[in-house]
PDB file of N, CA and C in Angstrom:
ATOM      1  N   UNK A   1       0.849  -1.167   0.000  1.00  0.00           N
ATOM      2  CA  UNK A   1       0.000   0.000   0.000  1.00  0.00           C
ATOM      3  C   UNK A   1       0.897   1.233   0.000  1.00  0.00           C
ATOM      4  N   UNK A   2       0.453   2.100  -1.297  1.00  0.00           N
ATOM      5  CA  UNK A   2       1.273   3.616  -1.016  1.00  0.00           C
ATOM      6  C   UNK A   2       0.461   4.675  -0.367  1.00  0.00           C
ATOM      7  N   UNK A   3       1.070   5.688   0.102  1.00  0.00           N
ATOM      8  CA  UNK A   3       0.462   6.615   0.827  1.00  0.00           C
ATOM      9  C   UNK A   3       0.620   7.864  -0.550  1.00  0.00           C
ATOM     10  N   UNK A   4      -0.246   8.864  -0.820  1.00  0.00           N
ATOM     11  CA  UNK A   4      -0.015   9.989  -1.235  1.00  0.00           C
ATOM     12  C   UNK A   4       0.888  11.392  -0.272  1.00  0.00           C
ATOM     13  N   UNK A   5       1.110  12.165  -1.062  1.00  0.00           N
ATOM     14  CA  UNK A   5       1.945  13.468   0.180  1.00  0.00           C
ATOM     15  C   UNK A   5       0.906  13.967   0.664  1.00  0.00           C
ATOM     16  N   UNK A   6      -0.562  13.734   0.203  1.00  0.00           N
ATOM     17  CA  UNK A   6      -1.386  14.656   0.628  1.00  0.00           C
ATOM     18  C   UNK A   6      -1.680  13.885   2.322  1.00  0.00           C
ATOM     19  N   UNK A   7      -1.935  12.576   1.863  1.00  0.00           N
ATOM     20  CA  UNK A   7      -1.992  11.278   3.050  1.00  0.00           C
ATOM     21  C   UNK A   7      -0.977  11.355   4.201  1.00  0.00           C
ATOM     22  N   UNK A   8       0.349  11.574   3.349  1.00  0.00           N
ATOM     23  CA  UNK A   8       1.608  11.762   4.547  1.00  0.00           C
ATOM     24  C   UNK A   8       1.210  12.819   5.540  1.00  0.00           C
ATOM     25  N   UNK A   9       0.805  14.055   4.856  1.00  0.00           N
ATOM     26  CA  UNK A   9       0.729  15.512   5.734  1.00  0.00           C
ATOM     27  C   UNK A   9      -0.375  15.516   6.730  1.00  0.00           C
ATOM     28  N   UNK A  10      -1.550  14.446   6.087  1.00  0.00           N
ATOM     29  CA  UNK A  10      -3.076  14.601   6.899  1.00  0.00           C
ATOM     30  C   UNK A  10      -2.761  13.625   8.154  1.00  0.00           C
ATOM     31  N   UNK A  11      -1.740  12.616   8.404  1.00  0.00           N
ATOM     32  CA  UNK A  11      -1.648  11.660   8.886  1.00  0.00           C
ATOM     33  C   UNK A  11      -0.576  12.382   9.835  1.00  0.00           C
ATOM     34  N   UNK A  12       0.598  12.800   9.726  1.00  0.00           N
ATOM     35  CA  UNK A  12       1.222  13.822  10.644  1.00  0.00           C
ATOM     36  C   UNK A  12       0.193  14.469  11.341  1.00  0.00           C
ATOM     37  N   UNK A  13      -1.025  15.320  10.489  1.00  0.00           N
ATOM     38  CA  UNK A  13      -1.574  16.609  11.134  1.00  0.00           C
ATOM     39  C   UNK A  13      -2.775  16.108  12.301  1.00  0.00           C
ATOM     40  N   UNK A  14      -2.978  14.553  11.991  1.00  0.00           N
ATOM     41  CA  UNK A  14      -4.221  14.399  13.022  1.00  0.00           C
ATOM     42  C   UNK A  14      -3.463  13.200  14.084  1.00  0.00           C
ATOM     43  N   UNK A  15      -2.084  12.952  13.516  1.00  0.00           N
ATOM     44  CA  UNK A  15      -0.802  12.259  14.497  1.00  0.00           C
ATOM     45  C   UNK A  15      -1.428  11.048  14.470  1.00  0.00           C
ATOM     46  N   UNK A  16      -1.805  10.137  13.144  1.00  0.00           N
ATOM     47  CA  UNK A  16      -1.645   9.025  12.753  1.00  0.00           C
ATOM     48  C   UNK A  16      -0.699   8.089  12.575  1.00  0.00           C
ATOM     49  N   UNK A  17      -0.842   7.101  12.437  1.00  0.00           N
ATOM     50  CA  UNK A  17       0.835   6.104  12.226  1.00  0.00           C
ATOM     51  C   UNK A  17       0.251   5.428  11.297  1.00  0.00           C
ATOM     52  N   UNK A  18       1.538   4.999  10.360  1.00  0.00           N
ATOM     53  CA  UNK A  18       0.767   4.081   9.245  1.00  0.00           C
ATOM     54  C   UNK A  18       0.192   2.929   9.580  1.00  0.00           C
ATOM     55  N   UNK A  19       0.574   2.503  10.868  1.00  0.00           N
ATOM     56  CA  UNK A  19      -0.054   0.967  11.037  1.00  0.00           C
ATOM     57  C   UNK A  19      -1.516   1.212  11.412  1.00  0.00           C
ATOM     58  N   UNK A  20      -1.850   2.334  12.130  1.00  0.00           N
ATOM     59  CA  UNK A  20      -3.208   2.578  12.166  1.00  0.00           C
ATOM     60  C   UNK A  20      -3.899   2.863  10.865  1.00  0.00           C
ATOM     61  N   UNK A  21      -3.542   3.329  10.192  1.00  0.00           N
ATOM     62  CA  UNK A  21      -3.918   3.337   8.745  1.00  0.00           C
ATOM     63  C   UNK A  21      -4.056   1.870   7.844  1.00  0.00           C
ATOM     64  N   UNK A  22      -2.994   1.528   8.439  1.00  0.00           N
ATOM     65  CA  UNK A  22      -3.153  -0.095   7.516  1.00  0.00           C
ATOM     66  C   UNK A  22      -4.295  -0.753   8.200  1.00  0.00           C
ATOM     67  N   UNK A  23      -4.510  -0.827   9.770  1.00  0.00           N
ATOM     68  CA  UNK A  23      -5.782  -1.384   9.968  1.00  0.00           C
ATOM     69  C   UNK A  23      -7.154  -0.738  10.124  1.00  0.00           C
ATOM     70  N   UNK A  24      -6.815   0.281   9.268  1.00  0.00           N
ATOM     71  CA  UNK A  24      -8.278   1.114   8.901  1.00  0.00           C
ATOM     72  C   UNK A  24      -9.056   0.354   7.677  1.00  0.00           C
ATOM     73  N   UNK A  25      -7.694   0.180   7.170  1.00  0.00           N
ATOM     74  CA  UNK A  25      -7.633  -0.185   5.352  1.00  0.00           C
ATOM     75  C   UNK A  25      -8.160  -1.682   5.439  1.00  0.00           C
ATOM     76  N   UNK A  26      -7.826  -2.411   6.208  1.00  0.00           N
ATOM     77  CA  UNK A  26      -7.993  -3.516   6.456  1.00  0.00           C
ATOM     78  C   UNK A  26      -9.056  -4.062   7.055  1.00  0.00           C
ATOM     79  N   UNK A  27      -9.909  -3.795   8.337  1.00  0.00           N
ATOM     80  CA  UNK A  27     -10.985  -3.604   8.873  1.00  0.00           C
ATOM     81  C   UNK A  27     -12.151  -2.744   9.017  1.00  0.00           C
ATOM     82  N   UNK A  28     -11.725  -1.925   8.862  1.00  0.00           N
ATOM     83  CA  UNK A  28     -12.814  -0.755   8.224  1.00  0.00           C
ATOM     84  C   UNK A  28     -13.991  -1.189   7.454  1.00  0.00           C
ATOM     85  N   UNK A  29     -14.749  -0.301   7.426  1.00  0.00           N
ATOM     86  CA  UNK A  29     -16.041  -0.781   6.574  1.00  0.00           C
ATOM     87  C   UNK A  29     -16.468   0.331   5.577  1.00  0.00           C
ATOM     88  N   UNK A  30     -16.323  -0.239   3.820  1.00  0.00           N
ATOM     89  CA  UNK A  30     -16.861   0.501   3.035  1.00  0.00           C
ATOM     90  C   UNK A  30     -17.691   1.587   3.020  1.00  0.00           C
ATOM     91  N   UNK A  31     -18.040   3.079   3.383  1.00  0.00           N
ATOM     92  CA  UNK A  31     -19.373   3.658   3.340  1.00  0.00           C
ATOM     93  C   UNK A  31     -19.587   3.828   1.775  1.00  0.00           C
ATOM     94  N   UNK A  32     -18.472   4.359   1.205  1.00  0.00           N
ATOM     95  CA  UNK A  32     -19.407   4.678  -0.636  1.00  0.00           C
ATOM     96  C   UNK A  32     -17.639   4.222  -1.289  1.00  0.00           C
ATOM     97  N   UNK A  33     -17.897   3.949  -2.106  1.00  0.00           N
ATOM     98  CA  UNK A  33     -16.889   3.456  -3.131  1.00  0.00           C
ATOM     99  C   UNK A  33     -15.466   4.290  -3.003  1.00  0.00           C
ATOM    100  N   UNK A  34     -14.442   3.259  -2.648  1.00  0.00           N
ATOM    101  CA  UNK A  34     -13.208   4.600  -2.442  1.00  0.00           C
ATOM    102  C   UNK A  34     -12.759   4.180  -0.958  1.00  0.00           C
ATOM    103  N   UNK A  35     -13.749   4.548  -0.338  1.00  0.00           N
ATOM    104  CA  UNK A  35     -13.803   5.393   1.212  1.00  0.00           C
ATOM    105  C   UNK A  35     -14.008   4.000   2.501  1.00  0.00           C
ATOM    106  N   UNK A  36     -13.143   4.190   3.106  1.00  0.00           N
ATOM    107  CA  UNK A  36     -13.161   3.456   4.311  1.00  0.00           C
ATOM    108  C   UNK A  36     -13.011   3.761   5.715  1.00  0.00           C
ATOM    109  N   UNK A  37     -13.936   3.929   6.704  1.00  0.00           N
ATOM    110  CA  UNK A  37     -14.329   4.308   8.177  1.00  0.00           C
ATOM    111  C   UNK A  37     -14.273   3.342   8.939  1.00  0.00           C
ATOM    112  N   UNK A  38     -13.486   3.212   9.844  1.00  0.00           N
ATOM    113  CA  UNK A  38     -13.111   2.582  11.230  1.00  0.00           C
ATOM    114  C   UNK A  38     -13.023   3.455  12.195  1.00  0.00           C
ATOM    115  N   UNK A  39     -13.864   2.795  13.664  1.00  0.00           N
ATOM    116  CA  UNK A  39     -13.715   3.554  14.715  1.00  0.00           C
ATOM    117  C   UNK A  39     -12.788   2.867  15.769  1.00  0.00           C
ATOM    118  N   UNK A  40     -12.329   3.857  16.692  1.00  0.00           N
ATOM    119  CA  UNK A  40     -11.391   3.338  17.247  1.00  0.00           C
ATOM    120  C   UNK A  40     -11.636   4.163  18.619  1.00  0.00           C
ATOM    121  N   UNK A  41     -12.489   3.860  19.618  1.00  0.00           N
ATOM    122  CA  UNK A  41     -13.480   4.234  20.605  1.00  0.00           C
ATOM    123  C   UNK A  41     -14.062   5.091  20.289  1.00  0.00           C
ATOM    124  N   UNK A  42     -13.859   6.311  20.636  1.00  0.00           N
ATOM    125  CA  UNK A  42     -14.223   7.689  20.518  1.00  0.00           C
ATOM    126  C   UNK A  42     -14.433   8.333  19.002  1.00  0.00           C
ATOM    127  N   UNK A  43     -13.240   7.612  18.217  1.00  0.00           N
ATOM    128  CA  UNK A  43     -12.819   8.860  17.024  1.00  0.00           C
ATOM    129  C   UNK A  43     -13.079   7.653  15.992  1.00  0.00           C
ATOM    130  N   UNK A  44     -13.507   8.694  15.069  1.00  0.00           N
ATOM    131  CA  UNK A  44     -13.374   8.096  13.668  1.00  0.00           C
ATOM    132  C   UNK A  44     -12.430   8.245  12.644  1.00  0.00           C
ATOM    133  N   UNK A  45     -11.710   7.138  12.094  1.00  0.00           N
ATOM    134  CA  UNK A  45     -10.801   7.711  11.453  1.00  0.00           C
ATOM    135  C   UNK A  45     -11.499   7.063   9.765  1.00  0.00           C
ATOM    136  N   UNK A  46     -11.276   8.067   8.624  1.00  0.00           N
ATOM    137  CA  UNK A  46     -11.732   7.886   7.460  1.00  0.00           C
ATOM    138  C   UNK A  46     -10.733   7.781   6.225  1.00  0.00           C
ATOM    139  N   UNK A  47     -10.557   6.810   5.795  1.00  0.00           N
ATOM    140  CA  UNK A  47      -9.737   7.024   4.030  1.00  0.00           C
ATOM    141  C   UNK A  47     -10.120   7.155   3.267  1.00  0.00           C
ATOM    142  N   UNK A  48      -9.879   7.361   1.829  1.00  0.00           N
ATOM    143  CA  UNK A  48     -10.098   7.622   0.296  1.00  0.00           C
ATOM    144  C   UNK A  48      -8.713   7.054  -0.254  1.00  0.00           C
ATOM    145  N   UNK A  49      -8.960   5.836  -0.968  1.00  0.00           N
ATOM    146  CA  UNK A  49      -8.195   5.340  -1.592  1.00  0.00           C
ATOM    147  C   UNK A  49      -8.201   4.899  -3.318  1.00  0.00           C
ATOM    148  N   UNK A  50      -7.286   4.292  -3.313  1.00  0.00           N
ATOM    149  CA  UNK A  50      -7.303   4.268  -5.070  1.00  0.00           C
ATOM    150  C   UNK A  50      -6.749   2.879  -5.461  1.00  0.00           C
ATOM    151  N   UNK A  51      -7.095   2.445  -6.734  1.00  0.00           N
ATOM    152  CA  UNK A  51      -6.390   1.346  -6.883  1.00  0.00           C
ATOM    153  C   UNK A  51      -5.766   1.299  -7.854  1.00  0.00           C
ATOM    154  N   UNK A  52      -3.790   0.830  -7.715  1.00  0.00           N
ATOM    155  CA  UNK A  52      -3.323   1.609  -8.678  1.00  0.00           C
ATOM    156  C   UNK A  52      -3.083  -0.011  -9.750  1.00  0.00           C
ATOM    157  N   UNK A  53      -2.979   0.708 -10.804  1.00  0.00           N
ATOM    158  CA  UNK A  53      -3.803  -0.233 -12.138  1.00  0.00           C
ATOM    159  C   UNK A  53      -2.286  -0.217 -12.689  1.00  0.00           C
ATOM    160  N   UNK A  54      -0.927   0.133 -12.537  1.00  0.00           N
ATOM    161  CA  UNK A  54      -0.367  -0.043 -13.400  1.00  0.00           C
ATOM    162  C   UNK A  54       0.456  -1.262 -13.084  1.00  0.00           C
ATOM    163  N   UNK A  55      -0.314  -2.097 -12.221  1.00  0.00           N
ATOM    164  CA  UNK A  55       0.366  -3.467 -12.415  1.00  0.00           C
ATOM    165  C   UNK A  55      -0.017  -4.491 -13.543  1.00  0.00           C
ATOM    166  N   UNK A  56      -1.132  -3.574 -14.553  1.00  0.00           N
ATOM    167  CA  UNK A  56      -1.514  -4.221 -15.757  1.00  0.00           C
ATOM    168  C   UNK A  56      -0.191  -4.057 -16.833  1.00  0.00           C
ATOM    169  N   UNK A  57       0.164  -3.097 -16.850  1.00  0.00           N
ATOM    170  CA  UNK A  57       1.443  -2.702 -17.718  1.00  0.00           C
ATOM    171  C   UNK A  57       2.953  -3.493 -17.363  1.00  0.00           C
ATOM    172  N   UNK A  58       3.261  -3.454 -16.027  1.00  0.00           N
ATOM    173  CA  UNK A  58       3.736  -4.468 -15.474  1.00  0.00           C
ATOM    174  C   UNK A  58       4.049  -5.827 -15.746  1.00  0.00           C
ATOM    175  N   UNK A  59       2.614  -6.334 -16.383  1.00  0.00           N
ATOM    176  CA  UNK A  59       2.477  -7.774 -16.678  1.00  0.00           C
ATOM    177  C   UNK A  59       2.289  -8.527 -15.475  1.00  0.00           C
ATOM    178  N   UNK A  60       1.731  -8.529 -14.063  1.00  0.00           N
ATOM    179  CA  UNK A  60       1.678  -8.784 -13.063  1.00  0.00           C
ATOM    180  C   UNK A  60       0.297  -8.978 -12.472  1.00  0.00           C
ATOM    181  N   UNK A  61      -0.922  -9.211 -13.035  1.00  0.00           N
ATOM    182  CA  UNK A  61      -2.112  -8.960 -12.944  1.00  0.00           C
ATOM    183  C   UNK A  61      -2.743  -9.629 -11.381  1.00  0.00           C
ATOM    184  N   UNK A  62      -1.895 -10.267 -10.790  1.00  0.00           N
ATOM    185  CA  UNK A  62      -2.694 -10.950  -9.357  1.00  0.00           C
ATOM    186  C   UNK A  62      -2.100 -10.219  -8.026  1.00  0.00           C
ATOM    187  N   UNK A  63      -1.021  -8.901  -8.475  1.00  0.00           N
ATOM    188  CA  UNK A  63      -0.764  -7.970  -7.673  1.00  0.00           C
ATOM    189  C   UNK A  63      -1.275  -6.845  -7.248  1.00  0.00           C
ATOM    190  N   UNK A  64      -2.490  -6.644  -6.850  1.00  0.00           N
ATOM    191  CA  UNK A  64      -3.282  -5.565  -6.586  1.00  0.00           C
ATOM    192  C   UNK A  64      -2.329  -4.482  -5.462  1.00  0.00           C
ATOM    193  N   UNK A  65      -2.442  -3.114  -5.828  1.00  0.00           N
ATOM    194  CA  UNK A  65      -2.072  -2.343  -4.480  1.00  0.00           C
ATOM    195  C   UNK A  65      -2.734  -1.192  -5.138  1.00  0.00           C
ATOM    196  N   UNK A  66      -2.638  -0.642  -3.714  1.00  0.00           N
ATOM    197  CA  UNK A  66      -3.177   0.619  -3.537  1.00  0.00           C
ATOM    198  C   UNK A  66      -2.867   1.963  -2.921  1.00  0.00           C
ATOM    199  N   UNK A  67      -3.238   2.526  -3.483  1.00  0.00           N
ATOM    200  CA  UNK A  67      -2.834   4.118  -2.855  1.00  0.00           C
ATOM    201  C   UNK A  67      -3.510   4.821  -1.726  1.00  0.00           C
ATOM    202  N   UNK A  68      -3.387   5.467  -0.805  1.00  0.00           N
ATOM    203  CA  UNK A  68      -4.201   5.857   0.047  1.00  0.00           C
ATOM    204  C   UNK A  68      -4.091   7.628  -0.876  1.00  0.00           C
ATOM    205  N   UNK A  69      -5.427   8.065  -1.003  1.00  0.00           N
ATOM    206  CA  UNK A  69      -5.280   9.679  -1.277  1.00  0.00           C
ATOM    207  C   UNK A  69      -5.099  10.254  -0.163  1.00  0.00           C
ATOM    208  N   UNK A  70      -6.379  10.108   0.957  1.00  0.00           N
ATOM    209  CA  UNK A  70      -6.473  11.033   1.909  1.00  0.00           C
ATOM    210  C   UNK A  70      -6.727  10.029   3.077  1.00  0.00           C
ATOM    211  N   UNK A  71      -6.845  10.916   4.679  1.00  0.00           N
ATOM    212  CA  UNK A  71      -7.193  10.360   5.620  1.00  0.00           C
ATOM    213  C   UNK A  71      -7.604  11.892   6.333  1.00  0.00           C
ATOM    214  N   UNK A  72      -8.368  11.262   7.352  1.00  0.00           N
ATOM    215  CA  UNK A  72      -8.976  12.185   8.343  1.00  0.00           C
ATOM    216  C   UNK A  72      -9.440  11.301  10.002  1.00  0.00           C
ATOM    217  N   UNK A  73      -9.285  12.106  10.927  1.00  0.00           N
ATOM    218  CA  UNK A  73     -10.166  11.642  12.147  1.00  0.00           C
ATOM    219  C   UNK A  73     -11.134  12.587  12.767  1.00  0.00           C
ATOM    220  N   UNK A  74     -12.631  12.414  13.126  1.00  0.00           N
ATOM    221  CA  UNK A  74     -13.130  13.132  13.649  1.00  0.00           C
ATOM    222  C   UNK A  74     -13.539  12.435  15.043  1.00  0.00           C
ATOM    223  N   UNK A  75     -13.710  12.993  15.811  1.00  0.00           N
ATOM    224  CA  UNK A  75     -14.134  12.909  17.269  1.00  0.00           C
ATOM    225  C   UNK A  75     -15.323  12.774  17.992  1.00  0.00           C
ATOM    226  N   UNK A  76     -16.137  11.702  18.634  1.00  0.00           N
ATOM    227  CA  UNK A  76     -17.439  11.600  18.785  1.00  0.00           C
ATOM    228  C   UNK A  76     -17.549  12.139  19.849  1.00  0.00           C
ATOM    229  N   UNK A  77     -18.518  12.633  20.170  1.00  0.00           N
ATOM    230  CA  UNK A  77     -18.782  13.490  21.319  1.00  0.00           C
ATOM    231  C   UNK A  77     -20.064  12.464  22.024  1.00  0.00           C
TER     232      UNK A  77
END
C-alpha cells in the first residue's frame, strides 16, 4: 500500500501512524466506493483510496495495491 503526500501531511496533522492506517484499510467498513471508516473508541478515522492499475502494464495482474489519497479523524462526542 502507497500513501499519497497529501496522506503523509493529513496523517502527521491528526498524528496518525501508518499501522493505524493499515488497519483502517484492512478492517474498516466501506461507506461509498473509495472510502473506508473505522472507529477506534471515541474517534473516527476515514480514508479515500485508489487502486493503482499499473500493475496491468507491469504484466503482473494478481498484484493488486493501492494508494491511500487522503485520511482524516473526527471525534465523537
Amino acid at each position: 500500500m502507497h500513501m499519497s503526500k497529501l496522506c503523509f501531511f493529513r496523517m502527521q496533522e491528526y498524528r496518525l501512524t501508518p499501522e493505524i492506517l493499515t488497519e483502517v484499510f484492512r478492517y474498516g467498513r466501506q461507506i461509498e466506493t473509495n472510502r473506508i471508516r473505522y472507529s477506534f473508541g471515541d474517534e473516527l478515522i476515514t480514508i479515500i483510496y485508489a487502486e493503482d492499475y499499473t500493475r496491468i502494464y507491469r504484466g503482473n495482474l494478481n498484484d493488486k495495491r493501492f494508494t491511500l489519497i487522503t485520511c482524516w479523524k473526527e471525534v465523537m462526542k
